[in-house]
Protein backbone atom coordinates (compact mmCIF):
# COMPACT_ATOMS: atom_id res chain seq x y z
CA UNK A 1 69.33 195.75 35.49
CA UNK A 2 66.01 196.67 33.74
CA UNK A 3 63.40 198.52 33.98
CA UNK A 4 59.61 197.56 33.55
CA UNK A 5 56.32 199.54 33.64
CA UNK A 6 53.00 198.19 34.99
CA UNK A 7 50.33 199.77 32.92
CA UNK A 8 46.07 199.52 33.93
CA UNK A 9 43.53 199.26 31.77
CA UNK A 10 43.13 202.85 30.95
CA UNK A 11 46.83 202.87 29.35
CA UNK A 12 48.16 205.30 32.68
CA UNK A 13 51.51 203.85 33.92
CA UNK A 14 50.58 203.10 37.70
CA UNK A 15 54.42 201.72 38.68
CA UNK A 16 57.91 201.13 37.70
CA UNK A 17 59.92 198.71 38.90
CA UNK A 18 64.01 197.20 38.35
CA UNK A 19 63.87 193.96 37.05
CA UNK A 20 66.14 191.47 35.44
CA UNK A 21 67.79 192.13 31.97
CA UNK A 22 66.06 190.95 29.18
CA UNK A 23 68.81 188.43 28.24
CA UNK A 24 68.96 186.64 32.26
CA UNK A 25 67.91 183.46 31.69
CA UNK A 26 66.71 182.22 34.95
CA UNK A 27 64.38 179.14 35.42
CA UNK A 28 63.34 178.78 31.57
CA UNK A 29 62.19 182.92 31.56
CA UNK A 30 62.48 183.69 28.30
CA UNK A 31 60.41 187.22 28.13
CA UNK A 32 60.47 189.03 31.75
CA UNK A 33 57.47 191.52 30.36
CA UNK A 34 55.15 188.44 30.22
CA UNK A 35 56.65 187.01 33.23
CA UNK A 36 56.06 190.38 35.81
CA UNK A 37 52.83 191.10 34.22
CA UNK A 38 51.26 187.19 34.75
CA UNK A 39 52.42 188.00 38.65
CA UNK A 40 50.86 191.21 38.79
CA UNK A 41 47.70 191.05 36.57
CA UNK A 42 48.94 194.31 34.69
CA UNK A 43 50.54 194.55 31.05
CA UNK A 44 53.86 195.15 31.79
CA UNK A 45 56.39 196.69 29.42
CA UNK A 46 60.48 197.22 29.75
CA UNK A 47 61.53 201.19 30.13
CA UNK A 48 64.55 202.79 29.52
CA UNK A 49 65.94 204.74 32.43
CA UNK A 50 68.47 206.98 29.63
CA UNK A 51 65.70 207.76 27.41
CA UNK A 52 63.75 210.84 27.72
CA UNK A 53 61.52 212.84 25.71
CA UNK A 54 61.88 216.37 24.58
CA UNK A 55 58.37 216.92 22.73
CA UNK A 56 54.69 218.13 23.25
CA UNK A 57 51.90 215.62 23.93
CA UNK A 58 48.74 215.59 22.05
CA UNK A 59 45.39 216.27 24.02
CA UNK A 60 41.76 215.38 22.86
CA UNK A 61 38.84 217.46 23.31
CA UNK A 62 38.79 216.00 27.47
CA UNK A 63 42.09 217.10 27.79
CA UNK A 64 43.09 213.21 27.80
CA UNK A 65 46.51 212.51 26.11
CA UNK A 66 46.24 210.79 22.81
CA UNK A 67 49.61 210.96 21.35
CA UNK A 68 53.06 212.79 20.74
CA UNK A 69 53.12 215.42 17.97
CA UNK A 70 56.88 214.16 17.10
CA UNK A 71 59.68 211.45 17.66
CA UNK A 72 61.78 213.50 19.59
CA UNK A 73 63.32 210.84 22.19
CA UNK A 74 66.84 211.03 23.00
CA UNK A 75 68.84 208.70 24.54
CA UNK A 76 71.75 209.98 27.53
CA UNK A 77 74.27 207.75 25.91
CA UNK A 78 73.55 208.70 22.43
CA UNK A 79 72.15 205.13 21.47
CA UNK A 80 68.29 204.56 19.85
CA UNK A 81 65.70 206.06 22.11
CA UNK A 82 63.77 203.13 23.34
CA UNK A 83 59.80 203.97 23.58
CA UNK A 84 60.53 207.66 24.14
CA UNK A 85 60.74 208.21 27.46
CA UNK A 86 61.34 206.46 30.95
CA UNK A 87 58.22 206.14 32.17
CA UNK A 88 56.85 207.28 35.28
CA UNK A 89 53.91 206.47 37.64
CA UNK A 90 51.03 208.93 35.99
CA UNK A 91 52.43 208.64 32.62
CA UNK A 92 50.20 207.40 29.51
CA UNK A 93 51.31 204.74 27.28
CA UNK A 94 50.18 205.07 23.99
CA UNK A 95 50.18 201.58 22.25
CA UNK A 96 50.27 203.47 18.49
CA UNK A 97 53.68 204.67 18.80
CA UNK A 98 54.68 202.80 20.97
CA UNK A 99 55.92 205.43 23.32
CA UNK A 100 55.42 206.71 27.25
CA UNK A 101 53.80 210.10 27.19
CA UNK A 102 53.80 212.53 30.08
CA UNK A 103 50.58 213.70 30.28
């Protein structure tokens, strides 16, 4: 089972759901990211539910987040962190790094 994140236009995480692995290949689905976010109308990206982040988020002048000041993911099972942290509903995505912030 997989994770995925439904993110609006404004780059805030707005729900996460359990999906299907990225390597089920059911009815010709080759890339389940595309596939959830076509049904939804949202961009739609895979989470990792043993990755979390242990660093301080960067804030502009509104107090919006704008990034992470390092690359402090870790993962529970000691593999790669995958895009920092799992992300949650209120959480900001920032497409630079790559990475869910918690604002």
């Amino acid at each position: 089972m997989a994770h995925y994140a439904f993110i609006n236009a404004d780059s805030i995480v707005v729900e996460v759901i359990a999906g299907r692995d990225e390597d089920d290949l059911i009815e010709g689905v080759t890339d389940w990211e595309t596939y959830y976010g076509n049904i939804r109308g949202l961009q739609c990206l895979r989470t990792s539910y043993n990755t979390y982040y242990a660093g301080e988020t960067i804030f502009d002048e509104n107090g919006e987040p704008i990034g992470v000041t390092e690359t402090n993911s870790q993962h529970k099972e000691g593999k790669t962190p995958f895009r920092g942290k799992f992300a949650t509903p209120g959480d900001f995505y920032d497409s630079a790094t790559d990475r869910f912030v918690t604002p």
